[in-house]
Protein backbone atom coordinates (compact mmCIF):
# COMPACT_ATOMS: atom_id res chain seq x y z
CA UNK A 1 -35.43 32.30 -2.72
CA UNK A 2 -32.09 32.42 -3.32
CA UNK A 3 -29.80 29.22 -3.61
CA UNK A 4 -27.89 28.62 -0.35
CA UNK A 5 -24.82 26.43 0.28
CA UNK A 6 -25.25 22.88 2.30
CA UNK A 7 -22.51 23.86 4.58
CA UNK A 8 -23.88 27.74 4.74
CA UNK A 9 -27.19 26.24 6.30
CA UNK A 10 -28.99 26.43 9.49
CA UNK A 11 -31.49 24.34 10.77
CA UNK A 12 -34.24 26.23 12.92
CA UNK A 13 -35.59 23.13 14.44
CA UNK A 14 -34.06 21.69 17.89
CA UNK A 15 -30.36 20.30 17.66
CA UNK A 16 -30.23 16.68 17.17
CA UNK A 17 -28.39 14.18 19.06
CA UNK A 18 -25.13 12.87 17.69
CA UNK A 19 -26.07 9.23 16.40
CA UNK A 20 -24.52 6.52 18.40
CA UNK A 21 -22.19 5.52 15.63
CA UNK A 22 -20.97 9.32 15.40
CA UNK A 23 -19.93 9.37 19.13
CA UNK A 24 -16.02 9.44 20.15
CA UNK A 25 -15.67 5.38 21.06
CA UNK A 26 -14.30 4.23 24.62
CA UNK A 27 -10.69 3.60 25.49
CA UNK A 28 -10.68 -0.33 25.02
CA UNK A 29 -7.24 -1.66 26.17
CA UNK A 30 -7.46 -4.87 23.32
CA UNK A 31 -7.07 -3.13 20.20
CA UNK A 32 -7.64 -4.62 16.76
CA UNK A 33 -5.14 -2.77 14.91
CA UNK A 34 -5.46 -5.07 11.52
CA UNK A 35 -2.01 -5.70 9.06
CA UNK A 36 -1.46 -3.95 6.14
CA UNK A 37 -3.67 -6.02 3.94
CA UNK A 38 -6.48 -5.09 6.17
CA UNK A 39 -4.96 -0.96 5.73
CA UNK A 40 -3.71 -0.38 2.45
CA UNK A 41 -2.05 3.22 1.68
CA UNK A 42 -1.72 4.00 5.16
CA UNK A 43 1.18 4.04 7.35
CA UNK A 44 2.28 3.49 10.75
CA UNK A 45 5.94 4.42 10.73
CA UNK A 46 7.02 1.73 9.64
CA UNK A 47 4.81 -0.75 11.83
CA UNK A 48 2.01 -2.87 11.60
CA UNK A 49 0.02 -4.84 13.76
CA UNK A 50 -1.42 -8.18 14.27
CA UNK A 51 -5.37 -8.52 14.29
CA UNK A 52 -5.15 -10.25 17.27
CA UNK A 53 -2.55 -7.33 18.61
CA UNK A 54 -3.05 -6.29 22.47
CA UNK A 55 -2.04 -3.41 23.98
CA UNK A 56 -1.49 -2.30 27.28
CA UNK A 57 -0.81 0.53 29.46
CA UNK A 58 -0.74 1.10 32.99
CA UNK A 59 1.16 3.77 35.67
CA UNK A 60 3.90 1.59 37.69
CA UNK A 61 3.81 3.02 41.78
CA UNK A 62 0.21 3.34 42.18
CA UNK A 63 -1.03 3.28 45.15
CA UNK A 64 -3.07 0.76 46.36
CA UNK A 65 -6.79 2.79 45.76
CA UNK A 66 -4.92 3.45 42.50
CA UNK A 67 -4.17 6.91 42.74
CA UNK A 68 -0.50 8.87 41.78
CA UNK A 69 1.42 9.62 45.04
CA UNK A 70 1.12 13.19 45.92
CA UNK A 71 4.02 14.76 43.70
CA UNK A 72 3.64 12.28 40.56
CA UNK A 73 2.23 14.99 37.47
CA UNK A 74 2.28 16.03 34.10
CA UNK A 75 5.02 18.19 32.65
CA UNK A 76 5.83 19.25 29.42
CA UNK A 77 8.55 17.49 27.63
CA UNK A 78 11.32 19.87 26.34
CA UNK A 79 11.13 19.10 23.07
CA UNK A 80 9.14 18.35 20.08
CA UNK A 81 9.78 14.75 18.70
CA UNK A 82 11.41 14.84 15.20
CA UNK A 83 9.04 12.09 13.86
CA UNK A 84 5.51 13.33 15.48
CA UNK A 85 5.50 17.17 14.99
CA UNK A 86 2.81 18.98 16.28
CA UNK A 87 1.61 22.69 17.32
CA UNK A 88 2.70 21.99 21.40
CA UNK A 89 5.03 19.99 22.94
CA UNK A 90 3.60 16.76 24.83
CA UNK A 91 3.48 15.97 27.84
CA UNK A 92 5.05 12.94 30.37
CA UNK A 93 4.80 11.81 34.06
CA UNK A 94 6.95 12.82 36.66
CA UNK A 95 7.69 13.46 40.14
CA UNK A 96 9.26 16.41 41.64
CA UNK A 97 10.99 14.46 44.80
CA UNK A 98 12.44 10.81 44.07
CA UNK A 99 13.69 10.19 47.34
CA UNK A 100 9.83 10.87 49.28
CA UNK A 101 8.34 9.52 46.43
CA UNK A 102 9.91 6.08 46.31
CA UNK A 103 9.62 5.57 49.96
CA UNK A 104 5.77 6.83 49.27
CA UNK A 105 5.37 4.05 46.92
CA UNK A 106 7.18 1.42 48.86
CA UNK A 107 5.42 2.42 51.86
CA UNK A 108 1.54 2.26 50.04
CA UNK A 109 1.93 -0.93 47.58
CA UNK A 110 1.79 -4.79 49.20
CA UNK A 111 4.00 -6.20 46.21
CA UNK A 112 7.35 -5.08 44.49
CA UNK A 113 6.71 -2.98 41.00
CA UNK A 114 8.16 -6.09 38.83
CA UNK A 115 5.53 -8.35 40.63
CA UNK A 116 2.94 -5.76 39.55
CA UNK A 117 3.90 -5.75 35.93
CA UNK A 118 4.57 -9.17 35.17
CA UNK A 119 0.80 -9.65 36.78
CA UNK A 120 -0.47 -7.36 34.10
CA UNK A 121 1.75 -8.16 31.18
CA UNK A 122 1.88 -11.97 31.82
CA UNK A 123 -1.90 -13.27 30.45
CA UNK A 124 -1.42 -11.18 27.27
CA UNK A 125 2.10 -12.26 26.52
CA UNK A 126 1.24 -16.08 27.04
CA UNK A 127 -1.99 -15.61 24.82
CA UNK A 128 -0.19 -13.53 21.87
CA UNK A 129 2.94 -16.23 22.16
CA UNK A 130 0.56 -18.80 21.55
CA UNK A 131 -1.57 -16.98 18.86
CA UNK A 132 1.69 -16.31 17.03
CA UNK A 133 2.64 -19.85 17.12
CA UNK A 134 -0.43 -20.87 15.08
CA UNK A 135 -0.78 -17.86 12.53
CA UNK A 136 3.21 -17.54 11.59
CA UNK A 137 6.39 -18.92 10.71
CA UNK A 138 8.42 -17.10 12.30
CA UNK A 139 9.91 -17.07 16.06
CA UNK A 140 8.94 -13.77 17.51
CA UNK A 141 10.84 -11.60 19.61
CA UNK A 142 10.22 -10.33 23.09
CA UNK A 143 12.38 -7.00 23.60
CA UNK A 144 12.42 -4.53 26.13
CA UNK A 145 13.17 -1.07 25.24
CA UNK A 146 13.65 2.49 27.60
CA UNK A 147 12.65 5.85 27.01
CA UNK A 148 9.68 7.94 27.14
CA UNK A 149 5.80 7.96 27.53
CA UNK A 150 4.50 11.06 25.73
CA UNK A 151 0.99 12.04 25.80
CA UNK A 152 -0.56 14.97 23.44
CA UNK A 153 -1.14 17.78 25.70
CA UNK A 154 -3.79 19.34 23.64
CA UNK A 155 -6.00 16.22 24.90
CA UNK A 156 -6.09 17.14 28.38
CA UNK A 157 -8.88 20.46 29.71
CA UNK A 158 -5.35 22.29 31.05
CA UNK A 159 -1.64 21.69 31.32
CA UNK A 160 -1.99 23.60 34.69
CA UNK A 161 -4.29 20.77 35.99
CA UNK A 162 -2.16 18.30 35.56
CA UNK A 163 0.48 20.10 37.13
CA UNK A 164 -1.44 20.28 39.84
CA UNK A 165 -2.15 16.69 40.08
CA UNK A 166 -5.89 16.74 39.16
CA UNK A 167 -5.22 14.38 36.18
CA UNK A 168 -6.14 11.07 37.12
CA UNK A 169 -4.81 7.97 35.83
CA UNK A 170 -8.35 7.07 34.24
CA UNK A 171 -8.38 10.51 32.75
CA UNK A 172 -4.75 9.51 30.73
CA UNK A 173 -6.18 6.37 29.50
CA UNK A 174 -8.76 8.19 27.05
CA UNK A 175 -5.48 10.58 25.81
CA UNK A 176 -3.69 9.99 22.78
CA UNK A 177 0.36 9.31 23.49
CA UNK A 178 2.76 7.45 22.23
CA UNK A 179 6.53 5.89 23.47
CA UNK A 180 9.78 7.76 22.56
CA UNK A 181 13.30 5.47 22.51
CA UNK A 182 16.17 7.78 22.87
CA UNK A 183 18.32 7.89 25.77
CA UNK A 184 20.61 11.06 27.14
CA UNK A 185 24.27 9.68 26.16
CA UNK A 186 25.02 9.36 30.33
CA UNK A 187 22.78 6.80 30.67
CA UNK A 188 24.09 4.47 27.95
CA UNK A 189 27.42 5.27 29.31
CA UNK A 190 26.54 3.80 32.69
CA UNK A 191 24.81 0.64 30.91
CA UNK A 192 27.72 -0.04 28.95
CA UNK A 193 30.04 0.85 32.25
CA UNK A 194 28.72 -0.37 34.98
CA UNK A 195 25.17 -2.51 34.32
CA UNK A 196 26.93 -5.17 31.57
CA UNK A 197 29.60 -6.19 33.99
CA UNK A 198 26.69 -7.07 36.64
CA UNK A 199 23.89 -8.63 34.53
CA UNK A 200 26.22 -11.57 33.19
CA UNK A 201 26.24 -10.71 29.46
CA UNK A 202 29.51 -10.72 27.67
CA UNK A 203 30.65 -8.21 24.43
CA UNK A 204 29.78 -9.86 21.18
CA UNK A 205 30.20 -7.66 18.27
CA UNK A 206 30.12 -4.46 16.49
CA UNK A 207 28.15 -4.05 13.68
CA UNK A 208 27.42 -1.20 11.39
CA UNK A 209 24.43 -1.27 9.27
CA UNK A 210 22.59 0.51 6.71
CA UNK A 211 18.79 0.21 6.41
CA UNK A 212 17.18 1.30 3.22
CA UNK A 213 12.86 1.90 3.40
CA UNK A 214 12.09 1.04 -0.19
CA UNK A 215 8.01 1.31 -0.91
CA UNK A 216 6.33 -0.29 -4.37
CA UNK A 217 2.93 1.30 -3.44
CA UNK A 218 1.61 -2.13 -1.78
CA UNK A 219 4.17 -2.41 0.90
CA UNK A 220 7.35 -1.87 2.39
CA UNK A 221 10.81 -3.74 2.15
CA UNK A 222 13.59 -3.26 4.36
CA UNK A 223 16.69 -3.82 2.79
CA UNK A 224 19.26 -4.58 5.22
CA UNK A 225 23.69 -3.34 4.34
CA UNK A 226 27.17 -3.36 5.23
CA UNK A 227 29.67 -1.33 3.61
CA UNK A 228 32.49 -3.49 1.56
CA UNK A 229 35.91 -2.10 1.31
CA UNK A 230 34.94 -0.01 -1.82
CA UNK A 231 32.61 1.84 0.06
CA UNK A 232 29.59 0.32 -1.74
CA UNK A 233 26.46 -1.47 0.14
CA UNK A 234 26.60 -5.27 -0.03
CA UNK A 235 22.63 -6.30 0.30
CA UNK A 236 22.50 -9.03 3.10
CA UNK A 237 19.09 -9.30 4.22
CA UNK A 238 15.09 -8.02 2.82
CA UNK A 239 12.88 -7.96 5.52
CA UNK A 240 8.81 -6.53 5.84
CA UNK A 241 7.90 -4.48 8.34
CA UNK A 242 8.08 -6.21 11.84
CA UNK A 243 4.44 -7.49 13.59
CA UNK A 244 3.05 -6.36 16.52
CA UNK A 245 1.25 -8.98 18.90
CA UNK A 246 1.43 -7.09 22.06
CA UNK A 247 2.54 -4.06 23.59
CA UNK A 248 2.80 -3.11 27.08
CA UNK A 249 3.75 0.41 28.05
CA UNK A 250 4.71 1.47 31.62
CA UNK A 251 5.18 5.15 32.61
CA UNK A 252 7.52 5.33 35.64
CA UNK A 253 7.15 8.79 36.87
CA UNK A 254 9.43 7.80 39.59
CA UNK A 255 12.39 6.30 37.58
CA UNK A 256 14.81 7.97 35.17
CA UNK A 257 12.93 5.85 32.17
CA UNK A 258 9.76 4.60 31.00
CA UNK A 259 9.04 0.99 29.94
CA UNK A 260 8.38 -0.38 26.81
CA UNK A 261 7.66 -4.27 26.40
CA UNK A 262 6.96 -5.51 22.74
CA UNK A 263 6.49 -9.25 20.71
CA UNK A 264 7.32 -8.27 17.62
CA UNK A 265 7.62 -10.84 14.11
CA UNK A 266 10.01 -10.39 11.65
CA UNK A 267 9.58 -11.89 7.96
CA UNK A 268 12.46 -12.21 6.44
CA UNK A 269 11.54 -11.94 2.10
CA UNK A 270 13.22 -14.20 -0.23
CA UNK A 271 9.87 -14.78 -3.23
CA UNK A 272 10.73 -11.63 -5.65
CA UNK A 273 11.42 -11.82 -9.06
CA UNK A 274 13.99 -10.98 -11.05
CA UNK A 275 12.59 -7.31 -12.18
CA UNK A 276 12.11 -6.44 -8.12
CA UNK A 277 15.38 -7.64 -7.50
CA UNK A 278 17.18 -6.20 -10.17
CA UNK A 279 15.29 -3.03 -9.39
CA UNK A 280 16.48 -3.21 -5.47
CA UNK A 281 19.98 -3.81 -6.45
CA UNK A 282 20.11 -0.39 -8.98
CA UNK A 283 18.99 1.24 -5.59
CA UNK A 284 21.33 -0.39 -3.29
CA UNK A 285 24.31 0.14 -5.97
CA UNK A 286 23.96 3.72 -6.95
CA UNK A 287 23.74 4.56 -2.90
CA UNK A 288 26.75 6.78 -1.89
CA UNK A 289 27.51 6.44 1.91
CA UNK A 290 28.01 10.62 3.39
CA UNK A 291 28.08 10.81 7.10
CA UNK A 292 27.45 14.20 6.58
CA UNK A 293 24.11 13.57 5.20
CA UNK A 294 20.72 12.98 7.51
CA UNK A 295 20.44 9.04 7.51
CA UNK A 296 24.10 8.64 6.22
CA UNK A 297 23.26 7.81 2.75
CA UNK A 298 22.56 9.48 -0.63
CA UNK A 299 21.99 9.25 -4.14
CA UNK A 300 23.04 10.49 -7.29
CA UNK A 301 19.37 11.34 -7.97
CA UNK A 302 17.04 14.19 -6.27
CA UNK A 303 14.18 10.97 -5.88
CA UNK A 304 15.52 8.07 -5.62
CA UNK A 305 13.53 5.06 -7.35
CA UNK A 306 14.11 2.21 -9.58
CA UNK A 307 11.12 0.29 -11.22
CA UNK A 308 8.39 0.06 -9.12
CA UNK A 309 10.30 0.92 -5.71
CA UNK A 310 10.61 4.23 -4.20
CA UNK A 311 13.13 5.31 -1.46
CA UNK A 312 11.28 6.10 1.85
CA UNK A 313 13.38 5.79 4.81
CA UNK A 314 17.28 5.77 5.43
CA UNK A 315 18.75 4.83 8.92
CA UNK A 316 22.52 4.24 9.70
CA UNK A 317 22.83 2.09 12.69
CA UNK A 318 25.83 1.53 14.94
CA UNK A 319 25.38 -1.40 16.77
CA UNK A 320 27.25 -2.71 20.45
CA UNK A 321 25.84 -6.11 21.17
CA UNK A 322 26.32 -8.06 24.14
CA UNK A 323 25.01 -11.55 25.64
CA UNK A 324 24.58 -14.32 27.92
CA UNK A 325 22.41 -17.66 27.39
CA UNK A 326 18.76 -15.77 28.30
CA UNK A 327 19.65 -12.09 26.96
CA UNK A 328 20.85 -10.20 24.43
CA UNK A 329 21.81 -6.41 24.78
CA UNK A 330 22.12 -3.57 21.67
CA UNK A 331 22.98 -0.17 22.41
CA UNK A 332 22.39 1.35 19.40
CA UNK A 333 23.70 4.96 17.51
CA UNK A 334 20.84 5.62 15.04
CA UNK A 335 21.04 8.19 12.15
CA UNK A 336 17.40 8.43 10.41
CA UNK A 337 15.92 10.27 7.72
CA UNK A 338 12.81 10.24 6.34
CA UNK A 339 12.39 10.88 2.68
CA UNK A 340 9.47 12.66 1.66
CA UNK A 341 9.49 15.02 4.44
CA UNK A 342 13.53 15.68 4.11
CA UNK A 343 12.79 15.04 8.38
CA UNK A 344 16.31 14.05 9.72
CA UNK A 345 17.72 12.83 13.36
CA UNK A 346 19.71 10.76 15.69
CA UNK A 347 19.50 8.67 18.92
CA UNK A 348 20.95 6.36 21.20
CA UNK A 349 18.88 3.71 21.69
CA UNK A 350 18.87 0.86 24.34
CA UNK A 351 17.00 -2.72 23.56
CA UNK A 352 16.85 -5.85 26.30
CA UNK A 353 15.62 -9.02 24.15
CA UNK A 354 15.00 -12.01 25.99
CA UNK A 355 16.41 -15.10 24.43
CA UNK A 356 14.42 -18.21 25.53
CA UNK A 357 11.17 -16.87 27.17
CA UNK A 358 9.23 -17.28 23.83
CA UNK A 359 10.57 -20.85 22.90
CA UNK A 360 10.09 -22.57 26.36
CA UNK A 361 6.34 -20.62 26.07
CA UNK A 362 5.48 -22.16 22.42
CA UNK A 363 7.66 -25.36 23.32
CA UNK A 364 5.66 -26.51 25.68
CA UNK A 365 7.70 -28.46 27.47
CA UNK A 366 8.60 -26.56 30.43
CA UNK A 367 6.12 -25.94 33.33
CA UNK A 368 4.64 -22.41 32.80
CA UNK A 369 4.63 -21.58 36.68
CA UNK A 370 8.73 -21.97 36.06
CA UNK A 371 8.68 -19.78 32.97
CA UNK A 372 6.78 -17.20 34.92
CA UNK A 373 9.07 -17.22 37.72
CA UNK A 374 11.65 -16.39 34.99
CA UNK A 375 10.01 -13.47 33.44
CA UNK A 376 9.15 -12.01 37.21
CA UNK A 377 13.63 -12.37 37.77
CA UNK A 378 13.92 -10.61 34.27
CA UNK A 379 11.57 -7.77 35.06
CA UNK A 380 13.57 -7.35 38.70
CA UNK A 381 16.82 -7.49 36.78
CA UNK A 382 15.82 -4.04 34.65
CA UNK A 383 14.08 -2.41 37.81
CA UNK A 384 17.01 -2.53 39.23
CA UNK A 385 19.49 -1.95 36.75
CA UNK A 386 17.95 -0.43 34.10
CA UNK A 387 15.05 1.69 35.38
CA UNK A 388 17.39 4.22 37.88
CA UNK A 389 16.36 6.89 39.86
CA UNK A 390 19.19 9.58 38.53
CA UNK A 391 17.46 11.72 36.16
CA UNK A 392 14.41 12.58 34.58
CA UNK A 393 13.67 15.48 32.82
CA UNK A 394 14.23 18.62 34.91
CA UNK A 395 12.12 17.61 38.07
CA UNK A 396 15.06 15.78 38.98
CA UNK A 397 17.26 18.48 38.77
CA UNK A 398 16.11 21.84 39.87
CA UNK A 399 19.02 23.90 38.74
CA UNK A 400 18.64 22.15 34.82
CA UNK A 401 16.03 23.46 32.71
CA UNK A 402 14.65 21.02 30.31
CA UNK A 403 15.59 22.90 27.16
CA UNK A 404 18.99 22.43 29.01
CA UNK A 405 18.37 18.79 29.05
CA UNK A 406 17.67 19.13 25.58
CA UNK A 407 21.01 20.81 24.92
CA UNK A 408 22.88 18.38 26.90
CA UNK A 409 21.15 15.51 25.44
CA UNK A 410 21.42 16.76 21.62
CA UNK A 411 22.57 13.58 19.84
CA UNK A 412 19.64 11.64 21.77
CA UNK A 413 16.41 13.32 20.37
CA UNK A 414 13.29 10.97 20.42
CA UNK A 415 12.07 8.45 18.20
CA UNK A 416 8.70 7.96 18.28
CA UNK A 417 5.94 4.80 17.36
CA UNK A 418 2.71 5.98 17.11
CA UNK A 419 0.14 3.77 19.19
């Protein structure tokens, strides 16, 4: 008998079942995402997670047998993120009627929308506060960011389903998606116009900085530079790649944004010797600021390296910063390029940290009734300033198309964290 091939094979015997260990696991909203130790070689643009990491999503206007209101569905998203290209376009909730639709949700839910999410968000964030407190040094950082929830179309049975509303919200959960943070340049102008003046927080600084992605094989170091008179980088600050305890995502089919809430560490690295440093300042030294160039840097080489470090990532960042005594407000101009794939864009990107929240939780001194209080005021304060009901996508207006959008909305293309 001639030989045959393994994978040319048939068996004539009755199929098998698919052993339990084979079978597609459950959506299981605590996720054990491990650090890098616990991953080595792979990569998670740029972010890694805690073991004890939580995350959360959840649709914000459900009704009270948690279904969408009647014209909450899928639609395609105009365009392509730079960072997480793929054969189709994803996909991200709307509504086709804003007006009916919030007086829909007003009319159906007992409690207001901030309520809601601080009642989902608030167990996790105490626990991963906590947590944090025991396993690291360092203070973390509670930020709220605005953009978009994109989920990968090719998951769902038919676009045209969800268009028609036949996608539940339990059907979503088991779909891959992940949050995109640039903003159309109209709404920063009316945060910077017309929500600082009412939110209390006061102009600080601006601030432009280069970040350099440097990679030794083991892990990552951000370096962090300014630009001296010469026009060469002066190295202020190395940092590793920031920690994830806990993120909550919101999709807000009825508001112009979606909802990103995030505890992230930051470890700032000062233990390298005298070979890695010297190595990181060749890098840092031979770097030529171009704003002409993706990422606004380059270097005299085609690959840039020195030692054991490897140039991976390049991101110019123009930073507004404003604040009061409990916040602290960046609108941020980003310019990003990743190395190895020569992949190259900007945003405009719009973060809300809170300033005390996470020391009065790992103090312990203040009554945590009064801190949650606080958070509940915080979460009211961007409902009603921050999430807006002027435009999303082009359900919201029927005479722009969304490649329009796109066109309009050119300098703001998506940046993307994977899940």
């Amino acid at each position: 008998m001639a030989y045959i091939p393994p994978h040319k094979r048939h068996s004539k015997g009755p199929q098998r079942p698919t052993p339990p260990e084979m079978r597609v696991p459950e959506f299981n909203r605590k996720l054990n995402f491990g650090s890098r130790k616990h991953n080595a070689g792979t990569k998670v643009n740029y972010v890694e997670y805690a073991d004890h990491a939580v995350h959360r999503w959840f649709v914000c206007g459900l009704e009270n047998d948690n279904s969408f209101p009647s014209s909450v569905h899928c639609e395609e998203f105009p365009e392509e993120p730079a960072e997480h290209k793929r054969r189709e376009n994803p996909i991200v909730l709307v509504t086709n009627n804003l007006a009916n639709d919030n007086d829909e949700v007003s009319g159906n839910i007992s409690r207001s929308p901030w309520e809601l999410v601080a009642e989902n968000v608030w167990p996790e964030l105490l626990s991963a506060c906590k947590i944090v407190k025991n396993e690291m040094e360092e203070k973390p950082t509670l930020a709220a960011s605005f953009g978009y929830l994109l989920f990968n179309k090719y998951n769902l049975l038919s676009l045209e389903s969800a268009r028609e509303g036949q996608v539940a919200e339990t059907a979503l959960r088991s779909v891959r998606r992940f949050f995109c943070r640039g903003v159309p340049a109209t709404y920063m102008e009316k945060i910077v116009n017309e929500v600082v003046p009412k939110i209390g927080v006061d102009f600080v600084e601006h601030k432009d900085i280069y970040r350099i992605k440097l990679s030794d094989s083991t892990r990552e170091i951000t370096c962090k530079c300014t630009v001296k008179e010469d026009k060469k980088l002066d190295l202020y600050k190395l940092e590793l790649n920031p920690v994830r305890s806990m993120i909550a995502d919101m999709s807000c089919p009825y508001k112009n944004e979606d909802l990103r809430l995030a505890l992230c560490t930051k470890s700032t690295l000062s233990a390298l010797s005298d070979d890695e440093m010297n190595s990181i300042r060749v890098l840092i030294n031979s770097a030529i600021p171009d704003p002409e160039v993706k990422g606004g840097l380059r270097w005299p080489m085609r690959k840039p390296h020195s030692g054991e470090y490897t140039v991976i990532g390049v991101w110019r960042t123009e930073i507004k910063s404003y604040k009061s005594p409990s916040l602290k407000l960046k609108v941020e101009n980003v310019d990003r390029l990743i190395v190895e794939s020569a992949t190259g864009w900007k945003t405009i990107e719009i973060h809300l940290k809170w300033r005390r929240i996470v020391s009065e939780i790992q103090g312990g001194e203040i009554d945590t009734d009064s801190i949650y209080n606080g958070f509940k005021e915080q979460l009211r304060l961007i409902w009603d300033h921050f999430l807006s009901t002027d435009c999303k996508l082009s359900c919201l207006s029927p005479n722009l198309s969304p490649h329009s959008y796109m066109r309009l909305s050119a300098s703001s293309t998506c940046t993307c964290r994977n899940m």
